[in-house]
N, C-alpha and C. Protein backbone atom coordinates (compact mmCIF):
# COMPACT_ATOMS: atom_id res chain seq x y z
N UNK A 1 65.10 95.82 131.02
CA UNK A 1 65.67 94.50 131.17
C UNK A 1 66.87 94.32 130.24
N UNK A 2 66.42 94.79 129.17
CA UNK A 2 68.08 94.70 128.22
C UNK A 2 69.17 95.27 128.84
N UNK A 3 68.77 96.41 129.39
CA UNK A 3 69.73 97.11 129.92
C UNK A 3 71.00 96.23 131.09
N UNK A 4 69.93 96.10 132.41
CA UNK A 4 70.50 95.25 132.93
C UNK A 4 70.96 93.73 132.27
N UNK A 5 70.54 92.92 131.48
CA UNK A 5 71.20 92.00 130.71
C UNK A 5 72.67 92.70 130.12
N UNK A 6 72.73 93.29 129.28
CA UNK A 6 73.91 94.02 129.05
C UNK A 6 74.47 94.39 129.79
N UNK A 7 74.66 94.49 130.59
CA UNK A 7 75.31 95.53 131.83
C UNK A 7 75.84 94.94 132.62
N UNK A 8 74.76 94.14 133.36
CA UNK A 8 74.78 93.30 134.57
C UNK A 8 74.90 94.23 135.78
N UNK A 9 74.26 95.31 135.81
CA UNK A 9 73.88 96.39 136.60
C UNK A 9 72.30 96.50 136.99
N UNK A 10 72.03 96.71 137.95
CA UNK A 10 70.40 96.91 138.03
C UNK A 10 70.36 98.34 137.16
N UNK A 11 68.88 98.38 136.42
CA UNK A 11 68.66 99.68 135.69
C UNK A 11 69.13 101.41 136.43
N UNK A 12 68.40 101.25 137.61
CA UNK A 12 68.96 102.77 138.39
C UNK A 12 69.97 103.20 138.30
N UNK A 13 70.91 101.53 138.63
CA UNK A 13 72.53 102.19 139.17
C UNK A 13 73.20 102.54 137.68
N UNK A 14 73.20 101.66 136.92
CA UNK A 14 73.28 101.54 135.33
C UNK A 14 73.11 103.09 134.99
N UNK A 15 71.81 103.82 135.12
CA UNK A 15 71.57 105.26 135.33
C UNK A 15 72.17 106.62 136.08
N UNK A 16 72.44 105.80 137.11
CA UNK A 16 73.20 106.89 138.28
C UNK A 16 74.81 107.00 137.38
N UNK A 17 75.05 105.78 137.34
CA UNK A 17 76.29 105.69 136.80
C UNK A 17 77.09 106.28 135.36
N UNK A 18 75.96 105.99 134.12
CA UNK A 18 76.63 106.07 132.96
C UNK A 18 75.78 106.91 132.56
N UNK A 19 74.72 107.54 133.02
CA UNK A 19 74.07 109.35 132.49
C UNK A 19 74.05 110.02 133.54
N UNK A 20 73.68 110.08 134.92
CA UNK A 20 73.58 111.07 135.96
C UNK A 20 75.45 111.29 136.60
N UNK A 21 76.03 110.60 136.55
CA UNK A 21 77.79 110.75 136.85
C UNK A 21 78.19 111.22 136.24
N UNK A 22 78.20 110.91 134.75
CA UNK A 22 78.64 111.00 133.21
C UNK A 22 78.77 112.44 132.98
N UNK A 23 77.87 112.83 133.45
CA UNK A 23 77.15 114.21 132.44
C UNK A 23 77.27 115.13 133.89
N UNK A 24 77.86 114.55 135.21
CA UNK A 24 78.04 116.05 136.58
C UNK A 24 76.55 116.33 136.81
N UNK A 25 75.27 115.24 136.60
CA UNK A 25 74.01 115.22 137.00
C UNK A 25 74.09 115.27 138.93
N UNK A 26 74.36 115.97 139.25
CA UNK A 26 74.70 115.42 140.52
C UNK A 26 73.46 116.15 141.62
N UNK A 27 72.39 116.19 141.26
CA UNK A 27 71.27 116.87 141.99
C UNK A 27 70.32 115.78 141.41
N UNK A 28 70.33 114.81 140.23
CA UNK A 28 69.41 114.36 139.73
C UNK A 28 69.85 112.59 140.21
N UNK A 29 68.41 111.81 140.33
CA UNK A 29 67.97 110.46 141.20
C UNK A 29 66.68 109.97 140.79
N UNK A 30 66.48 108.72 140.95
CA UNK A 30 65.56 108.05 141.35
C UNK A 30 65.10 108.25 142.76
N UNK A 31 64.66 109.20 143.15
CA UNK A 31 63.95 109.76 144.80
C UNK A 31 63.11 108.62 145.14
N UNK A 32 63.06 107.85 146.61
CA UNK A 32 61.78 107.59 147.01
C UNK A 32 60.37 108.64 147.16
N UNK A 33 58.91 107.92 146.65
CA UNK A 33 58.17 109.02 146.60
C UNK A 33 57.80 109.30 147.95
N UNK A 34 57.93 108.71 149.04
CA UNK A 34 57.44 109.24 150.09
C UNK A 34 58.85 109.84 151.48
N UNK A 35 59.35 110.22 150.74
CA UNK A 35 61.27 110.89 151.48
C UNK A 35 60.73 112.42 150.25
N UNK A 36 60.74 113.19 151.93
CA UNK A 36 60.92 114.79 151.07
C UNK A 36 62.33 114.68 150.51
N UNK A 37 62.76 114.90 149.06
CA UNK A 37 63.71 115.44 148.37
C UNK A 37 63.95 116.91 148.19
N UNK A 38 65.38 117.98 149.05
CA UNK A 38 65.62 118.76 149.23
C UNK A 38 65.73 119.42 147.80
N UNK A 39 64.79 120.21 147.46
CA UNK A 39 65.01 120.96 146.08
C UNK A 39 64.18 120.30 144.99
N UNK A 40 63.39 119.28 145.66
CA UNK A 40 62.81 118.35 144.03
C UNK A 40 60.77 118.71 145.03
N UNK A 41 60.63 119.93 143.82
CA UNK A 41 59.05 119.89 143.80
C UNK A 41 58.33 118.78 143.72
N UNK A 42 57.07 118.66 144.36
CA UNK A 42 55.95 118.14 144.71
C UNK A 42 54.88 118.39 143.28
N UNK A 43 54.72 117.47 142.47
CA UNK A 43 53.74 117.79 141.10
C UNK A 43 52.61 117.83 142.01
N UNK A 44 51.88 118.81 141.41
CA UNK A 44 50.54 119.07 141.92
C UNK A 44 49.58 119.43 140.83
N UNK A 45 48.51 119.31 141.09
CA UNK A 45 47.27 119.62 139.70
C UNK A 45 46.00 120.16 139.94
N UNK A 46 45.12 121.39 139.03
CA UNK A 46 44.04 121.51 139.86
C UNK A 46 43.09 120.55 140.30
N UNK A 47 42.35 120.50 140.73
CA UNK A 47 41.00 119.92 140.42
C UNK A 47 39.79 121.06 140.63
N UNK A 48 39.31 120.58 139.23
CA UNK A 48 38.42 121.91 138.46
C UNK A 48 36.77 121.06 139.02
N UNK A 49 35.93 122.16 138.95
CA UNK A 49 34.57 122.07 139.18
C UNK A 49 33.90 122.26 137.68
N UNK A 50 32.48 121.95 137.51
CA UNK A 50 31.91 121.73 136.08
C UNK A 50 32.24 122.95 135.17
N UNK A 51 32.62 124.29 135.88
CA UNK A 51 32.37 125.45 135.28
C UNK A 51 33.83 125.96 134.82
N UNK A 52 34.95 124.74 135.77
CA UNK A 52 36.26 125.11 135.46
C UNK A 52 37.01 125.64 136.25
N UNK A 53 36.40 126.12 137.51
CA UNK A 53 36.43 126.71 138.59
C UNK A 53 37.86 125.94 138.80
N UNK A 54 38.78 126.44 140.11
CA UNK A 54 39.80 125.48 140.72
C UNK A 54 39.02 125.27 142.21
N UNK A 55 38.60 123.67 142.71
CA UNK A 55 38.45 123.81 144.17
C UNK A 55 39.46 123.10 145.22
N UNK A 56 40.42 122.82 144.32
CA UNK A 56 41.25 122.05 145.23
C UNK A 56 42.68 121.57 144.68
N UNK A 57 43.60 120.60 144.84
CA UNK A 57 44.40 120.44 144.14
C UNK A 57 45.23 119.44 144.59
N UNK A 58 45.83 118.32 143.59
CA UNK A 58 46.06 117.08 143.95
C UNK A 58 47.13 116.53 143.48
N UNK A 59 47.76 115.77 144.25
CA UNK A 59 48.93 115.49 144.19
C UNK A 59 49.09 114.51 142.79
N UNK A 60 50.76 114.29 142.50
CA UNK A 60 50.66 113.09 141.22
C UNK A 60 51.29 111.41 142.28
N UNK A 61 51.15 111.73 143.27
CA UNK A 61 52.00 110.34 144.33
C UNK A 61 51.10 109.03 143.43
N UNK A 62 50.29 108.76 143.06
CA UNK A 62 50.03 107.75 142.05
C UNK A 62 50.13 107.30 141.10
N UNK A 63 50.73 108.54 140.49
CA UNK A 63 51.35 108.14 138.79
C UNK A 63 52.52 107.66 138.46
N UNK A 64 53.38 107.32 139.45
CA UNK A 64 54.78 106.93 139.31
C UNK A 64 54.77 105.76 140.11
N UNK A 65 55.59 104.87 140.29
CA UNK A 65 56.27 103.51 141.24
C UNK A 65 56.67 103.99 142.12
N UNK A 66 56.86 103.57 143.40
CA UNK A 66 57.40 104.63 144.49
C UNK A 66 58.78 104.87 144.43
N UNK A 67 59.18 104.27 143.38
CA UNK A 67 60.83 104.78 143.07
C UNK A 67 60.88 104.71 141.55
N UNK A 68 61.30 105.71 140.98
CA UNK A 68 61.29 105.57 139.26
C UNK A 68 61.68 104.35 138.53
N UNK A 69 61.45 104.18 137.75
CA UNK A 69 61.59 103.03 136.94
C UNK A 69 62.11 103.30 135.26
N UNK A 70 62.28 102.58 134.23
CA UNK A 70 62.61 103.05 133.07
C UNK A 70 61.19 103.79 132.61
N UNK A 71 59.93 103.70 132.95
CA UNK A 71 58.78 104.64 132.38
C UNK A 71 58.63 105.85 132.89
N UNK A 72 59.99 106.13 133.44
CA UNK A 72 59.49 107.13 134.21
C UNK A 72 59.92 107.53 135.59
N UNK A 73 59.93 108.49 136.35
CA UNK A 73 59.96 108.99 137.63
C UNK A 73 61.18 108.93 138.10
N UNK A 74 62.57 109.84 137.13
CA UNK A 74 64.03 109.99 137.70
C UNK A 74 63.52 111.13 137.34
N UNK A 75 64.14 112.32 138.93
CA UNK A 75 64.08 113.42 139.08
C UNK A 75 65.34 114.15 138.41
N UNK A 76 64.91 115.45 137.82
CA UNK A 76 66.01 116.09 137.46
C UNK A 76 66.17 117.71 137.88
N UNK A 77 67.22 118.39 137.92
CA UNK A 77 66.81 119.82 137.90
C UNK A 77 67.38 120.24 136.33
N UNK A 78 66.66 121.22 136.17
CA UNK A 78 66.59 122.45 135.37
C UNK A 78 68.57 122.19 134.74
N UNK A 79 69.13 122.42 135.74
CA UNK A 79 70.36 122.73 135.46
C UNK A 79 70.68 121.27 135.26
N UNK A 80 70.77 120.43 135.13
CA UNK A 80 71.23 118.61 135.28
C UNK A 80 70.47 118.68 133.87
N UNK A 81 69.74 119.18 133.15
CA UNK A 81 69.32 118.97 131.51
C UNK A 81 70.10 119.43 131.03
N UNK A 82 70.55 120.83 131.27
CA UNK A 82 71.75 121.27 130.47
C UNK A 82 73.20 120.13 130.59
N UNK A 83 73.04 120.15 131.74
CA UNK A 83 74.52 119.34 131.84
C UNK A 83 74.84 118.02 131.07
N UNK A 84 72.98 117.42 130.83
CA UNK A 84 72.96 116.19 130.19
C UNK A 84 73.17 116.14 128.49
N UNK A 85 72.31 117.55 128.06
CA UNK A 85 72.04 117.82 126.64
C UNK A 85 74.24 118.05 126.59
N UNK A 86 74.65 119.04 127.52
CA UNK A 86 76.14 119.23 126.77
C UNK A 86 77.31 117.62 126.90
N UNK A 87 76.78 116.81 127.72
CA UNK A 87 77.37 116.22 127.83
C UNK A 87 76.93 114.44 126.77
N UNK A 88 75.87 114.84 126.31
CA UNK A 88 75.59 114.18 125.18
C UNK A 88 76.06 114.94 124.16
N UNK A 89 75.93 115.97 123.84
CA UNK A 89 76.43 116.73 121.59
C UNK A 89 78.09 116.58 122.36
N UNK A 90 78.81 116.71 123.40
CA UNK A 90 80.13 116.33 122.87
C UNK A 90 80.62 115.01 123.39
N UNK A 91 79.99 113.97 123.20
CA UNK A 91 79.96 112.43 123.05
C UNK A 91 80.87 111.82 124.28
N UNK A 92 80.33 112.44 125.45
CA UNK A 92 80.79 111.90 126.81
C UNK A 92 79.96 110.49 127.54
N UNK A 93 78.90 110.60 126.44
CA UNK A 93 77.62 109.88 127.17
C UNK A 93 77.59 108.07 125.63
N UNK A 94 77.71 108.94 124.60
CA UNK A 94 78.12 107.55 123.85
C UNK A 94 78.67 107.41 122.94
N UNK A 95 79.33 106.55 122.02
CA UNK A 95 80.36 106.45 120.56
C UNK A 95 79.99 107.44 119.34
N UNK A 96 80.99 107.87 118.93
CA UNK A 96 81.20 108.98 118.09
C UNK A 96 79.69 108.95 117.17
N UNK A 97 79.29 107.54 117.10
CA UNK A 97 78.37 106.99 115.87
C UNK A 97 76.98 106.77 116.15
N UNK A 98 76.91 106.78 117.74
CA UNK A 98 75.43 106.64 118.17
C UNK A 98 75.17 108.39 118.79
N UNK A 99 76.57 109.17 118.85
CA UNK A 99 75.61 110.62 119.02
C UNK A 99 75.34 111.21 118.29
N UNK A 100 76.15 110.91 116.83
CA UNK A 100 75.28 111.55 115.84
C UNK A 100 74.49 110.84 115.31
N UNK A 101 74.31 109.71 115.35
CA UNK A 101 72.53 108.83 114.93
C UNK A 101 71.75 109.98 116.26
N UNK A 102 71.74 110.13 117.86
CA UNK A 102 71.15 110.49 118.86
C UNK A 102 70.38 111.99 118.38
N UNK A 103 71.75 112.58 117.57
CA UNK A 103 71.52 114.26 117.56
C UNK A 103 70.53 114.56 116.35
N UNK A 104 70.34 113.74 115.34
CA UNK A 104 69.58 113.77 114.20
C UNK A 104 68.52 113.51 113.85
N UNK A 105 67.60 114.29 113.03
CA UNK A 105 66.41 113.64 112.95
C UNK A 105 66.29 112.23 111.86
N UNK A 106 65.46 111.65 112.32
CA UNK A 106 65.34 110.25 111.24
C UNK A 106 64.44 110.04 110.35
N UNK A 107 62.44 110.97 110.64
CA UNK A 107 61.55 110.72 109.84
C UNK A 107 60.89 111.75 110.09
N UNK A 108 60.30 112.15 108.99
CA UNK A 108 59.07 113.07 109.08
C UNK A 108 57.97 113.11 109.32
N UNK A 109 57.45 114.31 110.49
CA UNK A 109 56.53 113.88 111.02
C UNK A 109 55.37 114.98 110.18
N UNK A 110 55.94 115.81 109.66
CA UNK A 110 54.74 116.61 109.25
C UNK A 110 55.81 118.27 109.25
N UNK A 111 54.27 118.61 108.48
CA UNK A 111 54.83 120.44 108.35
C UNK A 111 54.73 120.68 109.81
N UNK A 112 55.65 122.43 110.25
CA UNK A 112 55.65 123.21 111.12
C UNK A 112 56.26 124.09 110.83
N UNK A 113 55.25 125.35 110.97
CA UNK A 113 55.99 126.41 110.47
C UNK A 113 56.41 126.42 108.93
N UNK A 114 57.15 127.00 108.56
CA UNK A 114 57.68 127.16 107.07
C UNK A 114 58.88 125.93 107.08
N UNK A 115 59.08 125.02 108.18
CA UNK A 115 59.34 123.70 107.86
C UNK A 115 59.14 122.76 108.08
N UNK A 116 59.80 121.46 109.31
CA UNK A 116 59.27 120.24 108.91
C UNK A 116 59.49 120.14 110.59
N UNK A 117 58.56 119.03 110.78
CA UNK A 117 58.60 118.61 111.93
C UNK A 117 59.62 117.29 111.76
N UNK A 118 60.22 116.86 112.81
CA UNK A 118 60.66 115.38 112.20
C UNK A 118 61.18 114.87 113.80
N UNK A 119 61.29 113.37 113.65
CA UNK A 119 61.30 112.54 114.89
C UNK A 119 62.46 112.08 115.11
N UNK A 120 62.99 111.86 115.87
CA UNK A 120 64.80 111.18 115.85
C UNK A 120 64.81 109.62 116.98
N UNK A 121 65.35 109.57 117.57
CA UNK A 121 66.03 108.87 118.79
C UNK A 121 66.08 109.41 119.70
N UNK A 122 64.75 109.50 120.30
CA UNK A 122 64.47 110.33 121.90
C UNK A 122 64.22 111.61 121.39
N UNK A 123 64.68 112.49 120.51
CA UNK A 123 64.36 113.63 120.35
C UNK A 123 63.67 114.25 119.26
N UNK A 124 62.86 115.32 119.43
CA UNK A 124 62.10 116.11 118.26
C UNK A 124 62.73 117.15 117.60
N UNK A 125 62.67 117.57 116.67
CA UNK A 125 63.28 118.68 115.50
C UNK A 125 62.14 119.37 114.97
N UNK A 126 62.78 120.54 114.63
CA UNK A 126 61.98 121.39 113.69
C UNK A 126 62.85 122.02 113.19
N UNK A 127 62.87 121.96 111.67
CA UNK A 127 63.71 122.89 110.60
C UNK A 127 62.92 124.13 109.97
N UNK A 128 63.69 124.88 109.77
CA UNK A 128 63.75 126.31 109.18
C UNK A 128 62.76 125.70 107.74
N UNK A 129 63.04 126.86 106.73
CA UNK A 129 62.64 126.53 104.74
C UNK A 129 63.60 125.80 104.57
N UNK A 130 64.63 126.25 104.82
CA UNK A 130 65.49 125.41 103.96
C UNK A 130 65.95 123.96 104.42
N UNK A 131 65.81 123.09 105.31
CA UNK A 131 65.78 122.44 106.16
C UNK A 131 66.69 122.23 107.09
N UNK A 132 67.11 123.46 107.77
CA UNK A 132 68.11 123.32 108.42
C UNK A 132 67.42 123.24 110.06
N UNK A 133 68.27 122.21 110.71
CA UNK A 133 67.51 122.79 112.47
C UNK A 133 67.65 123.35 112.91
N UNK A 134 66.46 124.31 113.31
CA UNK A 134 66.41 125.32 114.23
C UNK A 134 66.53 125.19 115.50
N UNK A 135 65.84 123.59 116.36
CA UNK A 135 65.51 123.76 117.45
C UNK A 135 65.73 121.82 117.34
N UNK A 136 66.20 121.56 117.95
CA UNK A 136 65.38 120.00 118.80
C UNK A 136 65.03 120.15 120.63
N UNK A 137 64.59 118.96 120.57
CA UNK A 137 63.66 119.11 121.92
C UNK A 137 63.59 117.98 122.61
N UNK A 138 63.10 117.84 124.13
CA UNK A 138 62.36 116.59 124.59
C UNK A 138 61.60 117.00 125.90
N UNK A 139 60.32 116.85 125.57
CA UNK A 139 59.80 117.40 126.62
C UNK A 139 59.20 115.58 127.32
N UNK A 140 58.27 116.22 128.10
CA UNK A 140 57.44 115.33 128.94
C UNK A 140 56.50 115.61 130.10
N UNK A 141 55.89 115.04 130.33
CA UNK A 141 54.54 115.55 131.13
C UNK A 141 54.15 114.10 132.05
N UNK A 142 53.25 114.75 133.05
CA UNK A 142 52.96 113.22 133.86
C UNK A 142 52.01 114.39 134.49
N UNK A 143 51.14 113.88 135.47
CA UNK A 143 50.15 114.79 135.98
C UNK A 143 50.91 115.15 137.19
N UNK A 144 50.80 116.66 137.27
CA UNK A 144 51.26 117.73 138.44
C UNK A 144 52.42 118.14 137.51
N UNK A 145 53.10 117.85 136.29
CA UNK A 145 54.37 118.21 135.90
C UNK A 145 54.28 118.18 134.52
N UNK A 146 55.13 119.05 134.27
CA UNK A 146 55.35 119.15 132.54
C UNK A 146 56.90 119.90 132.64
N UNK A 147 57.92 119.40 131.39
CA UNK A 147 59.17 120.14 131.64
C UNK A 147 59.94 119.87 130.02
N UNK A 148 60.72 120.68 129.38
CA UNK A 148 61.46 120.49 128.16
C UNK A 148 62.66 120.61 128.12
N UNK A 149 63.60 120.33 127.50
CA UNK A 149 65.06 120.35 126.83
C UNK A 149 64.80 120.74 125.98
N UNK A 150 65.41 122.19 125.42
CA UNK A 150 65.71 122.62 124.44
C UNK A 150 67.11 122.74 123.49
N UNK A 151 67.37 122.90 122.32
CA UNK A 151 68.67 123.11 121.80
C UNK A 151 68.56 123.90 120.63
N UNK A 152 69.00 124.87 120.61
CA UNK A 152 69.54 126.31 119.66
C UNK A 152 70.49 125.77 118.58
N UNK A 153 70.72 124.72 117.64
CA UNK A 153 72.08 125.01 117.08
C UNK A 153 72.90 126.03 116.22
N UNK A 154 71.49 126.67 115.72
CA UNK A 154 72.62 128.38 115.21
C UNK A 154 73.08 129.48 116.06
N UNK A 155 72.63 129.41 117.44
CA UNK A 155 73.17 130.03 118.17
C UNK A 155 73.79 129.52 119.63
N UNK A 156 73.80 127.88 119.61
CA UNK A 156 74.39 126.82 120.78
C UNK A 156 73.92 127.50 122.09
N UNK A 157 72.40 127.27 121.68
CA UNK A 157 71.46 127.92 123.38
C UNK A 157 71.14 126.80 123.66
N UNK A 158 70.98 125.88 124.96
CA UNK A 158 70.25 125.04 125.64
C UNK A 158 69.07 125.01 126.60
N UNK A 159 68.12 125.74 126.72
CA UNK A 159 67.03 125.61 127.81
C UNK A 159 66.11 124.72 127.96
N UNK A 160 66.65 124.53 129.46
CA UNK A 160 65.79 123.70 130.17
C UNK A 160 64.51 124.38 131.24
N UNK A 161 63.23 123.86 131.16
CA UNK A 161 62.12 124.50 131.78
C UNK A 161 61.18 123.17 132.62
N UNK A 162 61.63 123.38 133.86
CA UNK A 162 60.64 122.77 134.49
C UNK A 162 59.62 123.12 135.21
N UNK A 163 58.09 122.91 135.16
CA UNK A 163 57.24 123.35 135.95
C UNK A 163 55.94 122.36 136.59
N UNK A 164 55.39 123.21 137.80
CA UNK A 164 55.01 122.32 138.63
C UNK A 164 53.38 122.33 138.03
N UNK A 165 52.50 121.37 137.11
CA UNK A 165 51.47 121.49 136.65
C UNK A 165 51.37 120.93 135.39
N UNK A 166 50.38 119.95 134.79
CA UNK A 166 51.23 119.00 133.44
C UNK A 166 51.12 120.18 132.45
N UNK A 167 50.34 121.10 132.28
CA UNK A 167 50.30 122.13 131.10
C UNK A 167 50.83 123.36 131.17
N UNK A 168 51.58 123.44 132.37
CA UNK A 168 51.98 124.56 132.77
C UNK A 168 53.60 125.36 132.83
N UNK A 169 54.29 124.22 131.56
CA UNK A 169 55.26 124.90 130.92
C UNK A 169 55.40 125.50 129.15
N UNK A 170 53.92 125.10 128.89
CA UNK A 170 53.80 124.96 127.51
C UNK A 170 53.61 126.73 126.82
N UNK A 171 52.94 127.53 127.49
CA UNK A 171 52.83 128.53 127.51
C UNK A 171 54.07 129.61 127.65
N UNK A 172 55.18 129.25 128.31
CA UNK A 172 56.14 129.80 128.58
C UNK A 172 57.20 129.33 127.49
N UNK A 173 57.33 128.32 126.95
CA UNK A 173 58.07 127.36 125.90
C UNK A 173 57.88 128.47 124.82
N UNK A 174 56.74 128.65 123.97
CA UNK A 174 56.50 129.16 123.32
C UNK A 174 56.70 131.06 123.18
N UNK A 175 56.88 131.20 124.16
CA UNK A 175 57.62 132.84 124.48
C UNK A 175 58.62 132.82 124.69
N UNK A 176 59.49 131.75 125.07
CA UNK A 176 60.97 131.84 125.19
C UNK A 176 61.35 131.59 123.73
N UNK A 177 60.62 130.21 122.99
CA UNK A 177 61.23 129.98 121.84
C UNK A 177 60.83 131.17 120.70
N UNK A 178 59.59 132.20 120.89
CA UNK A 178 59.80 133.17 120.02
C UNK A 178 60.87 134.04 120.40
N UNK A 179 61.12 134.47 121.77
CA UNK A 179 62.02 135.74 122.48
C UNK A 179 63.49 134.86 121.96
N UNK A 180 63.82 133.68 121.76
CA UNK A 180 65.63 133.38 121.15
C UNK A 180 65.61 133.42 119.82
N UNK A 181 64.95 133.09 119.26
CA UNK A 181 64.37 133.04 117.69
C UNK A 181 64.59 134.23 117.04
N UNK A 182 63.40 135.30 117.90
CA UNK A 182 62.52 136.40 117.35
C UNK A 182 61.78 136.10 116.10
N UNK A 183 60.87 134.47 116.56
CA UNK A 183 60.03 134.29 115.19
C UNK A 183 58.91 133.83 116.05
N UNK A 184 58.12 133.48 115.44
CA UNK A 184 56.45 132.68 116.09
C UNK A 184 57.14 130.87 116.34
N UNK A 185 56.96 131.40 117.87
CA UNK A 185 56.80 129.60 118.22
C UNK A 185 56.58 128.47 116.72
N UNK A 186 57.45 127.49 116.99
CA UNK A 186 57.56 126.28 116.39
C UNK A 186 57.92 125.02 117.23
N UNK A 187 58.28 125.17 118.17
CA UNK A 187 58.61 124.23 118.78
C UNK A 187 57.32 124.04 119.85
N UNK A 188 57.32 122.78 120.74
CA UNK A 188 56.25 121.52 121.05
C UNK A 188 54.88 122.50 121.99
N UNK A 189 54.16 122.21 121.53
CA UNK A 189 52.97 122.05 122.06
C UNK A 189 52.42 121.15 122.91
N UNK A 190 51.73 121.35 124.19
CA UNK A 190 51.62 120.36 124.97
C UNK A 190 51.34 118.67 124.19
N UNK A 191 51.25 117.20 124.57
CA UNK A 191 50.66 116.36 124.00
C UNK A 191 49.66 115.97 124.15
N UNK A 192 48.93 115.44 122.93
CA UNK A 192 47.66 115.27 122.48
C UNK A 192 47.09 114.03 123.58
């Protein structure tokens, strides 16, 4: 609602306009949920039996509004994160002064690894010993889906990982972020 107050845009278009345009998002929307979207997976999830078994498997068409909203449910691809993460660090998306408040961490959340976990403005960090960042992040999950933004700044890597299953990018996160690293995972673990 602020948004649109400020704006005087409905929230979506406000969205389409000044982050999905902005940033050459041009595969990424607010989809209706019941219009097949060409290229935008179907979240799906098991459903397990007492022993853990899989006997079936179920859609997420209930966990979202039938058109996204600010909690949620704007589709993206893989490649439209990168485009968003580069088109936020070189301040296409907002004032010189809110992307580096955006890009930084603000509080500490705890140890990780041989450094610190810490929380920012939409995004997560993890520093090295000495406290430098190694990695920030933003993942998210909803049932049938789980997916992250990653960022490298000693070596300006960006990966983005989306997959169809809420726990079923977390495993792969953690082998990519040791295989760019070449250290033991530090970065996110599914949420609690």
């Amino acid at each position: 609602m602020m948004i649109e107050r400020a704006s005087g845009q409905p929230y979506r278009g406000y969205v389409a306009e000044r982050v999905f345009a902005a940033a050459g998002m041009d595969r990424s929307g607010f989809f209706a949920m019941d219009v097949v979207e060409p290229e935008v997976a179907e979240a799906v999830e098991p459903i397990r039996d007492g022993a853990g078994a899989i006997t079936g498997w179920r859609r997420n068409i209930y966990s979202y509004p039938p058109v996204g909203d600010p909690a949620g449910g704007a589709h993206v691809t893989a490649d439209d994160l990168v485009l968003f993460h580069r088109a936020l660090s070189t301040g296409r998306l907002l004032s010189p002064e809110l992307t580096a408040a955006m890009l930084s961490p603000k509080v500490r959340h705890g140890a990780r690894g041989e450094g610190d976990y810490l929380i920012g403005f939409g995004l997560e960090f993890a520093t090295d010993a000495s406290g430098e960042v190694r990695c920030s992040w933003k993942e998210g999950t909803n049932v049938g889906t789980s997916g992250i933004l990653l960022y490298y700044p000693s070596i300006d890597v960006r990966v983005a990982l989306l997959a169809v299953g809420e726990d079923a990018a977390w495993d792969a996160v953690k082998l990519m972020d040791g295989a760019v690293l070449g250290t033991a995972a530090t970065t996110p673990s599914p949420p609690a």
